[in-house]
Structure formats: structure tokens, C-alpha cells
C-alpha atoms as a PDB file:
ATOM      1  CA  UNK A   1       0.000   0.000   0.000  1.00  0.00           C
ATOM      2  CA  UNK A   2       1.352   3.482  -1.413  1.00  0.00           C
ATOM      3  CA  UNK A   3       1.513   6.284   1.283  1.00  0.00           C
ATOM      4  CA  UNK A   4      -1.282   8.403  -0.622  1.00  0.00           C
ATOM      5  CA  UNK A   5      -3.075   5.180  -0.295  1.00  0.00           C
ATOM      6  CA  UNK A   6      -2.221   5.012   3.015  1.00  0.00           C
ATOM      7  CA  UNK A   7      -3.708   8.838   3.642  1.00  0.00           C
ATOM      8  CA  UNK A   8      -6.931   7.897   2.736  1.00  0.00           C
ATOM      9  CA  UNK A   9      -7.556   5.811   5.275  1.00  0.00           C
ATOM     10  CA  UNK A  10      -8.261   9.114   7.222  1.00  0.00           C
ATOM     11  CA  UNK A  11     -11.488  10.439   7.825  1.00  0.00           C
ATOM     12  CA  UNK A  12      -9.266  14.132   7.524  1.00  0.00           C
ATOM     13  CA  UNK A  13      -6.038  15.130   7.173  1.00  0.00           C
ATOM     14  CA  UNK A  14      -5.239  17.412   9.776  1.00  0.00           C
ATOM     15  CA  UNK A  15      -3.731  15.135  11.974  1.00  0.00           C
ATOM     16  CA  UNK A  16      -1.040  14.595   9.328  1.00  0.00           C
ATOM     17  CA  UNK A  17      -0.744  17.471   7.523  1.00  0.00           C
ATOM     18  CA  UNK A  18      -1.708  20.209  10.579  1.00  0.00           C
ATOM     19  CA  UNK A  19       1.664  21.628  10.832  1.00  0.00           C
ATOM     20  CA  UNK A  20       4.612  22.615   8.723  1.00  0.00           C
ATOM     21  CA  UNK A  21       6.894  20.198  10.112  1.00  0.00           C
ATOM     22  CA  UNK A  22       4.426  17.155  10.314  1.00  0.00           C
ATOM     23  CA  UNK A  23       3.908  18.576   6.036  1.00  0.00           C
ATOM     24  CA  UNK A  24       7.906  18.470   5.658  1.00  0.00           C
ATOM     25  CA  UNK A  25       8.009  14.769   7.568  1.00  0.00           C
ATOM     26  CA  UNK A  26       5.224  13.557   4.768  1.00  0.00           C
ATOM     27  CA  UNK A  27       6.738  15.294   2.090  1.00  0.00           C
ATOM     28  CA  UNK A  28       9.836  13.338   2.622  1.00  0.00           C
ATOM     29  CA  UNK A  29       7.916   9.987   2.761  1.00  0.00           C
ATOM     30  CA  UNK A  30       6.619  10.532  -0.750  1.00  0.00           C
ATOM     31  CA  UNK A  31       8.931   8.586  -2.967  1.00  0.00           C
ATOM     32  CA  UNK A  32      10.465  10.758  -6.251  1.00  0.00           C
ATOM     33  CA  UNK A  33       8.634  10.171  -9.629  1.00  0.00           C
ATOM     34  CA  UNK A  34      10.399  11.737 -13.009  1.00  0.00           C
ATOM     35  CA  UNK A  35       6.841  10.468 -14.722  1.00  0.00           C
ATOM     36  CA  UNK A  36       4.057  12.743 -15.737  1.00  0.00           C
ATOM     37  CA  UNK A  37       0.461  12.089 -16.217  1.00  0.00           C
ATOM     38  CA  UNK A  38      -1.257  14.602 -18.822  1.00  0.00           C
ATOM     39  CA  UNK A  39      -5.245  15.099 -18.649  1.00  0.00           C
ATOM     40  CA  UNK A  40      -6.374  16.649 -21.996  1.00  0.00           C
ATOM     41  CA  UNK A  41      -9.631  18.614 -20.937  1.00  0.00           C
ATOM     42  CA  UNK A  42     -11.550  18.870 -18.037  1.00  0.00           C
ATOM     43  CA  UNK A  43     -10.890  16.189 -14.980  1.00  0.00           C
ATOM     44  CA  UNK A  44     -14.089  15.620 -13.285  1.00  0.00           C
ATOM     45  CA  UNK A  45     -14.206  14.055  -9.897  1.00  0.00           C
ATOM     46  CA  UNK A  46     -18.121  12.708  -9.908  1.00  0.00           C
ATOM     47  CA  UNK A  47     -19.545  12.296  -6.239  1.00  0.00           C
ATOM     48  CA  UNK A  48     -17.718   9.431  -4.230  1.00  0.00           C
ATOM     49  CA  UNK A  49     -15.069   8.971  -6.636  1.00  0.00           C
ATOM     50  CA  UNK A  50     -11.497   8.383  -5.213  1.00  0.00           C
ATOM     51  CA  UNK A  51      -8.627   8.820  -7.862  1.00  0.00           C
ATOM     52  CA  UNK A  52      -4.873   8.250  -7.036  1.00  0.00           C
ATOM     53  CA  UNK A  53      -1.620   9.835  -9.656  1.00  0.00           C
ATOM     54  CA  UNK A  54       1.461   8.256  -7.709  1.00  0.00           C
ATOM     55  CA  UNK A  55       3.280  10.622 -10.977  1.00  0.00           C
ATOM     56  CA  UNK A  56       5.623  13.297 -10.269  1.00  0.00           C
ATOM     57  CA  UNK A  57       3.757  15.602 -12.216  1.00  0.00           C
ATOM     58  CA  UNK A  58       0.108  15.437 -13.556  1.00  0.00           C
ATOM     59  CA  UNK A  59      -0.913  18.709 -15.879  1.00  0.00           C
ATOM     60  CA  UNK A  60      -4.356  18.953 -16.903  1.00  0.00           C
ATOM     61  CA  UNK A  61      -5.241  20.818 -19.468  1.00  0.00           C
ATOM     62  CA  UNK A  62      -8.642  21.994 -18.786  1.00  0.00           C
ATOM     63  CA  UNK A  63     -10.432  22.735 -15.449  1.00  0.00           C
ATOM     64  CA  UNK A  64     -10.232  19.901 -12.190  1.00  0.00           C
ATOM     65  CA  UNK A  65     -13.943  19.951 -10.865  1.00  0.00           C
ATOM     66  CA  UNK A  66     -14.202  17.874  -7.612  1.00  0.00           C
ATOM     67  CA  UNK A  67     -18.229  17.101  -6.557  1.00  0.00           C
ATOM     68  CA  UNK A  68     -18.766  16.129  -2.922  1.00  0.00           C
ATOM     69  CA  UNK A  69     -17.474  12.975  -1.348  1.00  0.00           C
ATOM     70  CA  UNK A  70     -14.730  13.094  -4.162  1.00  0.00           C
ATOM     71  CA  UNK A  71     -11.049  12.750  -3.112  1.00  0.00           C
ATOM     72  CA  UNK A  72      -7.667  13.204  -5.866  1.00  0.00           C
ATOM     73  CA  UNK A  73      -4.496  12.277  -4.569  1.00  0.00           C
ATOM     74  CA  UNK A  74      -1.283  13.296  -6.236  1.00  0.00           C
ATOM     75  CA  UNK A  75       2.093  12.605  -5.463  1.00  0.00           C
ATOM     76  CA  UNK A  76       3.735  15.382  -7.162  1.00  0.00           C
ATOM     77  CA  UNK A  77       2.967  18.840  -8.610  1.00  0.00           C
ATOM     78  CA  UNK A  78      -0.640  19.668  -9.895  1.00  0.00           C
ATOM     79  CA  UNK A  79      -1.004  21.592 -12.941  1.00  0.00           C
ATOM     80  CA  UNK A  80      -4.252  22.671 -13.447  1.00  0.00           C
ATOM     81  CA  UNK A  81      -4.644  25.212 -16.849  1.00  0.00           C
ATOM     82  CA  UNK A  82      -8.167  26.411 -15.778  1.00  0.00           C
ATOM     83  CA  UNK A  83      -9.804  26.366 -12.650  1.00  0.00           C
ATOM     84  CA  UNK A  84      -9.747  23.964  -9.646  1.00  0.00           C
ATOM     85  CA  UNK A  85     -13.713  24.227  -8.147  1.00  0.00           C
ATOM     86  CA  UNK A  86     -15.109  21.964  -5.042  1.00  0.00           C
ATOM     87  CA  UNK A  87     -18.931  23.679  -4.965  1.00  0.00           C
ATOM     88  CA  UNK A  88     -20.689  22.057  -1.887  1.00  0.00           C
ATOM     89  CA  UNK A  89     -21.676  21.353   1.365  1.00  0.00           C
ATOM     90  CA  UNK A  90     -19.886  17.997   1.889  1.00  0.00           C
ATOM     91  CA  UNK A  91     -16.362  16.783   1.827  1.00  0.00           C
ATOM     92  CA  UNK A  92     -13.746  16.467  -0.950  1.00  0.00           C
ATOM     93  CA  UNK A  93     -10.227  16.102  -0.350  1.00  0.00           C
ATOM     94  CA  UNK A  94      -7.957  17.236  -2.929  1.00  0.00           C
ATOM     95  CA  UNK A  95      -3.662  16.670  -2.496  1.00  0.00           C
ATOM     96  CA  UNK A  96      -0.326  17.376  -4.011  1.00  0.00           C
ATOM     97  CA  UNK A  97       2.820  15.886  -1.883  1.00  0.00           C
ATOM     98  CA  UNK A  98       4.307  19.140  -4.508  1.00  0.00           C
ATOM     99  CA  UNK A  99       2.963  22.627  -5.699  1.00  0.00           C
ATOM    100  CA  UNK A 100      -0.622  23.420  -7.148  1.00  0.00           C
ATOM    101  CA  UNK A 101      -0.642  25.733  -9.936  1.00  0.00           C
ATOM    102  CA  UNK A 102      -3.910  27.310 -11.802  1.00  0.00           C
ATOM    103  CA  UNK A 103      -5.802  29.934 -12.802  1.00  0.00           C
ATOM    104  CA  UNK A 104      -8.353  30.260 -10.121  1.00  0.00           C
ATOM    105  CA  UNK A 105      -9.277  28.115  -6.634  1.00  0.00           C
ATOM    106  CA  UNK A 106     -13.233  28.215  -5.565  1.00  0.00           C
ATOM    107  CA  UNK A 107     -12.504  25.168  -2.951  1.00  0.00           C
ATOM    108  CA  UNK A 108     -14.961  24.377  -0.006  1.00  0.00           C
ATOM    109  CA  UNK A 109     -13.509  20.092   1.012  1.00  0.00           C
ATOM    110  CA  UNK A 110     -10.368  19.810   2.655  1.00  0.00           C
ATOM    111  CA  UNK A 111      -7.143  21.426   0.200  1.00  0.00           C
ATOM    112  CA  UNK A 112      -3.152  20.217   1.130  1.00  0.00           C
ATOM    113  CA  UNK A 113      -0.620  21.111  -0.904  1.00  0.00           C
ATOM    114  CA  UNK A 114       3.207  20.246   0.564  1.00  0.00           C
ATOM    115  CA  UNK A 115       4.679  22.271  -2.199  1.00  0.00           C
ATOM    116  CA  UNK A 116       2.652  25.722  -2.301  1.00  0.00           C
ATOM    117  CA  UNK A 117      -0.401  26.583  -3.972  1.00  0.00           C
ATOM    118  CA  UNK A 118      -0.006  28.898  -6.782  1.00  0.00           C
ATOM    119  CA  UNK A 119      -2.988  30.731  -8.425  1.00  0.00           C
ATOM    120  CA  UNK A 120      -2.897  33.356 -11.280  1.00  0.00           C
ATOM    121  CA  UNK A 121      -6.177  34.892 -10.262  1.00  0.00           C
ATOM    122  CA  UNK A 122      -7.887  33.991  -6.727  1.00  0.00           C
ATOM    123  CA  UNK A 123      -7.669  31.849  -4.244  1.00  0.00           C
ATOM    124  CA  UNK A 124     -10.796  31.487  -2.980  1.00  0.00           C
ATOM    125  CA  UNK A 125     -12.242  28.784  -0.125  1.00  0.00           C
ATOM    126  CA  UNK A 126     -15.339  29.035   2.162  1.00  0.00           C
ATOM    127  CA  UNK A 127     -16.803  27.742   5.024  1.00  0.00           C
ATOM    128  CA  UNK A 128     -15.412  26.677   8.364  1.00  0.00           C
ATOM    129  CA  UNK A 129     -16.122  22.743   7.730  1.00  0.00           C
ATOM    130  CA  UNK A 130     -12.740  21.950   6.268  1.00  0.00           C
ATOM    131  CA  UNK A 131      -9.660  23.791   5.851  1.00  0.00           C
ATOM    132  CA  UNK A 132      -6.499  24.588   3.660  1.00  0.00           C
ATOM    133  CA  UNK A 133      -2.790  22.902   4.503  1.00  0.00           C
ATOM    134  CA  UNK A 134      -0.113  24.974   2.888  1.00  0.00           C
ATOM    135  CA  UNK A 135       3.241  26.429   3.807  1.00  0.00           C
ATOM    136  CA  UNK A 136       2.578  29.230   1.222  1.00  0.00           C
ATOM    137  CA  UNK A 137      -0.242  30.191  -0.582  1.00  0.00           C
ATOM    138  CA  UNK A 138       0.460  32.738  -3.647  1.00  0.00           C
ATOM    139  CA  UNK A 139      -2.317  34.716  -5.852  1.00  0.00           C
ATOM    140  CA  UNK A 140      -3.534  37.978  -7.094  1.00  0.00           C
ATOM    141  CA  UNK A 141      -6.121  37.638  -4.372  1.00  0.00           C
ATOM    142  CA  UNK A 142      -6.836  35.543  -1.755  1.00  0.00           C
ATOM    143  CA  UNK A 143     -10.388  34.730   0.403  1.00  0.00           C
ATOM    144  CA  UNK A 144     -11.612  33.259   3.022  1.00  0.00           C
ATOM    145  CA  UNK A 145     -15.315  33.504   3.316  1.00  0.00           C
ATOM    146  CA  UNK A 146     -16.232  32.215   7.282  1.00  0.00           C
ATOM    147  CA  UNK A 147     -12.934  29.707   6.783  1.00  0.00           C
ATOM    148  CA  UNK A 148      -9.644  29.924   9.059  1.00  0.00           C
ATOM    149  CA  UNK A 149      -7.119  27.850   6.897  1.00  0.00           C
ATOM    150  CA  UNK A 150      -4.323  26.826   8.201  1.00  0.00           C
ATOM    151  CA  UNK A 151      -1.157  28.755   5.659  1.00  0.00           C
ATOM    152  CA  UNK A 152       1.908  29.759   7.395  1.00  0.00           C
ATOM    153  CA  UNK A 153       2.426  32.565   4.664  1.00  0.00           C
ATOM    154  CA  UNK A 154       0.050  34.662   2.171  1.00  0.00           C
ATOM    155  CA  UNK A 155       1.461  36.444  -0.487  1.00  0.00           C
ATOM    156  CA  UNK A 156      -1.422  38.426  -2.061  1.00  0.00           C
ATOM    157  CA  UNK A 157      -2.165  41.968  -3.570  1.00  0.00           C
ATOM    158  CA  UNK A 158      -5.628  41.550  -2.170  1.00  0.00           C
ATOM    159  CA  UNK A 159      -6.103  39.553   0.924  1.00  0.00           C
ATOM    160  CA  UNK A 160      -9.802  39.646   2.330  1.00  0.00           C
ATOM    161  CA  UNK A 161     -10.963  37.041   5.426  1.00  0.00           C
ATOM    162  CA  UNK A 162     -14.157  37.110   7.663  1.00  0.00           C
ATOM    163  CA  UNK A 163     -18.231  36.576   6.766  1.00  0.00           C
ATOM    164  CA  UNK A 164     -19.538  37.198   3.951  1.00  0.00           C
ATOM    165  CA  UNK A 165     -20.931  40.322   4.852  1.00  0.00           C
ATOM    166  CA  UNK A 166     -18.027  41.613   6.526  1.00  0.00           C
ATOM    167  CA  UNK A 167     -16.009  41.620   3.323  1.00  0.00           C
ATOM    168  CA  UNK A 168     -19.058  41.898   0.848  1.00  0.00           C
ATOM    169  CA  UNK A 169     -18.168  45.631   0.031  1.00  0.00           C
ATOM    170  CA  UNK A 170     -14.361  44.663  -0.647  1.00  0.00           C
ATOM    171  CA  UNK A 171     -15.617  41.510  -2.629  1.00  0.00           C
ATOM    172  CA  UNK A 172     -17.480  44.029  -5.236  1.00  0.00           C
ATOM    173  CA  UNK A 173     -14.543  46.284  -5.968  1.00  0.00           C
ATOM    174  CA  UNK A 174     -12.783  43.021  -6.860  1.00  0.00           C
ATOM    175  CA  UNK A 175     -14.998  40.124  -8.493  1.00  0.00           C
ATOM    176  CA  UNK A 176     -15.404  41.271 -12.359  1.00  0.00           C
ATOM    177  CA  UNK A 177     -19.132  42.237 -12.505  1.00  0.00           C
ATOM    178  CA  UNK A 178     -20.741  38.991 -14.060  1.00  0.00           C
ATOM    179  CA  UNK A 179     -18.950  37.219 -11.346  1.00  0.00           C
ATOM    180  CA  UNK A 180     -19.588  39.904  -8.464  1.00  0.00           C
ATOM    181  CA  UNK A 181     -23.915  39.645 -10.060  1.00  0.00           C
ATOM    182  CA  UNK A 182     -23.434  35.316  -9.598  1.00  0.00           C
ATOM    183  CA  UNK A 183     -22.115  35.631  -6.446  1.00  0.00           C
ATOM    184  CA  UNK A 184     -25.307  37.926  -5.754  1.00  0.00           C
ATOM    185  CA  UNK A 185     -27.532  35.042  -6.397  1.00  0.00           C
ATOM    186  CA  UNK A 186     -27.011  33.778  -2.978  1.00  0.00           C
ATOM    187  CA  UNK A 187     -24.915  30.449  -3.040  1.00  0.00           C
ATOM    188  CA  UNK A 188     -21.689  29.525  -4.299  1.00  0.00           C
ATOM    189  CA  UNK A 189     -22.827  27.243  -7.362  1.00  0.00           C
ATOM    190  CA  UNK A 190     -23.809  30.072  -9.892  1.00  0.00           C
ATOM    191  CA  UNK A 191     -20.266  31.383  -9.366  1.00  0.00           C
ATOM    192  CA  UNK A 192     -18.986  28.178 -10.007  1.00  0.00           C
ATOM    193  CA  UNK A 193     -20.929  27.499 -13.031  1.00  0.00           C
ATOM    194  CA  UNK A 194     -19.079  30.962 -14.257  1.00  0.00           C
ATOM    195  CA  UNK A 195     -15.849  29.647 -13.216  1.00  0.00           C
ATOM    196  CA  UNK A 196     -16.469  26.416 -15.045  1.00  0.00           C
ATOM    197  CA  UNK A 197     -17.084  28.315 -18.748  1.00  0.00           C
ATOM    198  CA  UNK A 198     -13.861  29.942 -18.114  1.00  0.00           C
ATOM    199  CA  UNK A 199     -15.496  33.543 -17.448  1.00  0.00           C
ATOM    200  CA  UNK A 200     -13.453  35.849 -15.815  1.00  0.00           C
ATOM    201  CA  UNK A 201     -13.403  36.016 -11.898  1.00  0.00           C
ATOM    202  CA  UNK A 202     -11.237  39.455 -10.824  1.00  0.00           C
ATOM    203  CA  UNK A 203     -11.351  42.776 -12.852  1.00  0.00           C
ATOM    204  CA  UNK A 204      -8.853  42.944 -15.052  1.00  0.00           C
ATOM    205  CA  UNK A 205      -8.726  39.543 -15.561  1.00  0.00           C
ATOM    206  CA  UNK A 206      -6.814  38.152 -19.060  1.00  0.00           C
ATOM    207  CA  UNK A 207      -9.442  37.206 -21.532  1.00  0.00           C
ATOM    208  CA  UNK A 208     -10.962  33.525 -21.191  1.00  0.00           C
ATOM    209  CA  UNK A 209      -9.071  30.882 -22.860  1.00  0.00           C
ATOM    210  CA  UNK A 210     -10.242  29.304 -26.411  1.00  0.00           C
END
């Protein structure tokens, strides 16, 4: 049995992954991989699905879309050209023993990422059920909507953490307006629906990708 395999045996990973030096001790567990898995499109995670790259690399090409009771386990870096999107209430689990890399994070499950997360637009999680595992999280902006995750470092332009309403008049000035008018509509799955045709999520953003 492989050590991600291993990790799933846990109802959650914050036992394991809770602290940067419990993240370092896993991260050296995780045996070395030159391969690399490419995903050409989307990746879709249907509800209850568990999917394990032991790769050193895995690069999708389109968006990673995780439904409830999903978990992805990578050994190595994530790539991820589009968007990675968790829109729930339940738990998903997704992990890279290296770095996650996209364009945009709308994450609600349980995110660890031994490596660093990397996002060219937002980082974006919500609600208090679950939480993030990161040494360093990196993005144009990063929030936390009712969610304390657990990131020794934040490097953002735009860094915005409390309720909803607390940080609903700093959210306007920086979702684009379709997204700002989705997120309007009072739960989290119009937004991702906007996220998942590749519309823009921050003003300013680089036109969508053909």
C-alpha cells in the first residue's frame, strides 16, 4: 500500500498534515517520480469517486472539478490550466505531496498542498467545515469567506478574510461584474458554473481561454 493510499484511510487530514513540520516529515515519505500524467480537458471528480496519480507531475489541461465525497491524490505537482472548483456542502479532499498551480481556486472540502499553492487569479475557499494545509499560498487575491485555513504565509495583492458580509463591500470592488452579479444570487454554485465556462473572476482579468 502506497503512502497516498495510506492517507486515505483518514477520515481528515489534519492530523497529518496540521503543521509545517508534520507537512515536511510527509513530504519526505513521498517517494520521487520523473513520470508525468497529462489530462487533456476537463478532470471531473463525480460524487464518491477516489482517484490516485502516484506521478511526479500530472498537468491537466482543462479545469479539475471535484463534486462532494470526491477525493484526488497526487504525489507530485498539480497543474491545473483552468480552474480547480469543489462547490458544496460535503467533503472532498484534494492533495499534491508538490505545488498546485492554476488559474483560479473556488474550494470548499479539505485542500493540502506540501509544495505551495499557486494561483494566477484567486484563491478562494469558504466555510469553516474543512480547511487549507499549505506552507505558502500565492495569488492575485486571496479569500476566506467564514474559513480559518491553516497557511503559514500569504502572499497576495488583495487579501480579504471574515463573513460574507463583513467583506461583501471589498468583494465588489474586486470580483469582475458577471462574477460579483453570480455571487449575488445567494450560493456559491452560480459562481462556479461561471468559473467552469472559463469567465473571468477578478477585474482585469486576461481574456478567457479558447
Amino acid at each position: 500500500m502506497s503512502l497516498l493510499q495510506k492517507l486515505m484511510e483518514h477520515a481528515s487530514l489534519h492530523e497529518p498534515c496540521g503543521t509545517a513540520g508534520k507537512r515536511a516529515q510527509l513530504k519526505a515519505g513521498l517517494p520521487a517520480s520523473a513520470a508525468t500524467k497529462q489530462v487533456d480537458g476537463d478532470l471531473t471528480l463525480t460524487e464518491g469517486t477516489d482517484l490516485v496519480f502516484e506521478e511526479g507531475r500530472v498537468h491537466v489541461k482543462g479545469h479539475l472539478l471535484l463534486e462532494d465525497q470526491s477525493r484526488l491524490l497526487v504525489a507530485g505537482d498539480l497543474v491545473v490550466e483552468g480552474n480547480i472548483i469543489h462547490e458544496g456542502f460535503d467533503y472532498a479532499l484534494l492533495f499534491a505531496g508538490g505545488s498546485i498551480q492554476a488559474d483560479n481556486l473556488l474550494f470548499h472540502g479539505e485542500l493540502v498542498a506540501l509544495g505551495g499553492l499557486t494561483l494566477r487569479g484567486a484563491a478562494w475557499t469558504y466555510y469553516n467545515d474543512y480547511s487549507t494545509y499549505a506552507d505558502t499560498l500565492t495569488a492575485r487575491a486571496v479569500v476566506a469567506d467564514d474559513r480559518a485555513d491553516a497557511v503559514d504565509q500569504v502572499h497576495a495583492d488583495t487579501h480579504l478574510q471574515g463573513h460574507s458580509q463583513v467583506i461583501a463591500g471589498a468583494l465588489e470592488q474586486l470580483l469582475h461584474p458577471e462574477a460579483w452579479s453570480r455571487y449575488q444570487q445567494g450560493s456559491y454554485a452560480a459562481l462556479a458554473r461561471h468559473l467552469r465556462q472559463g469567465q473571468p473572476l477578478l477585474r482585469d482579468s486576461p481574456p478567457p481561454r479558447k
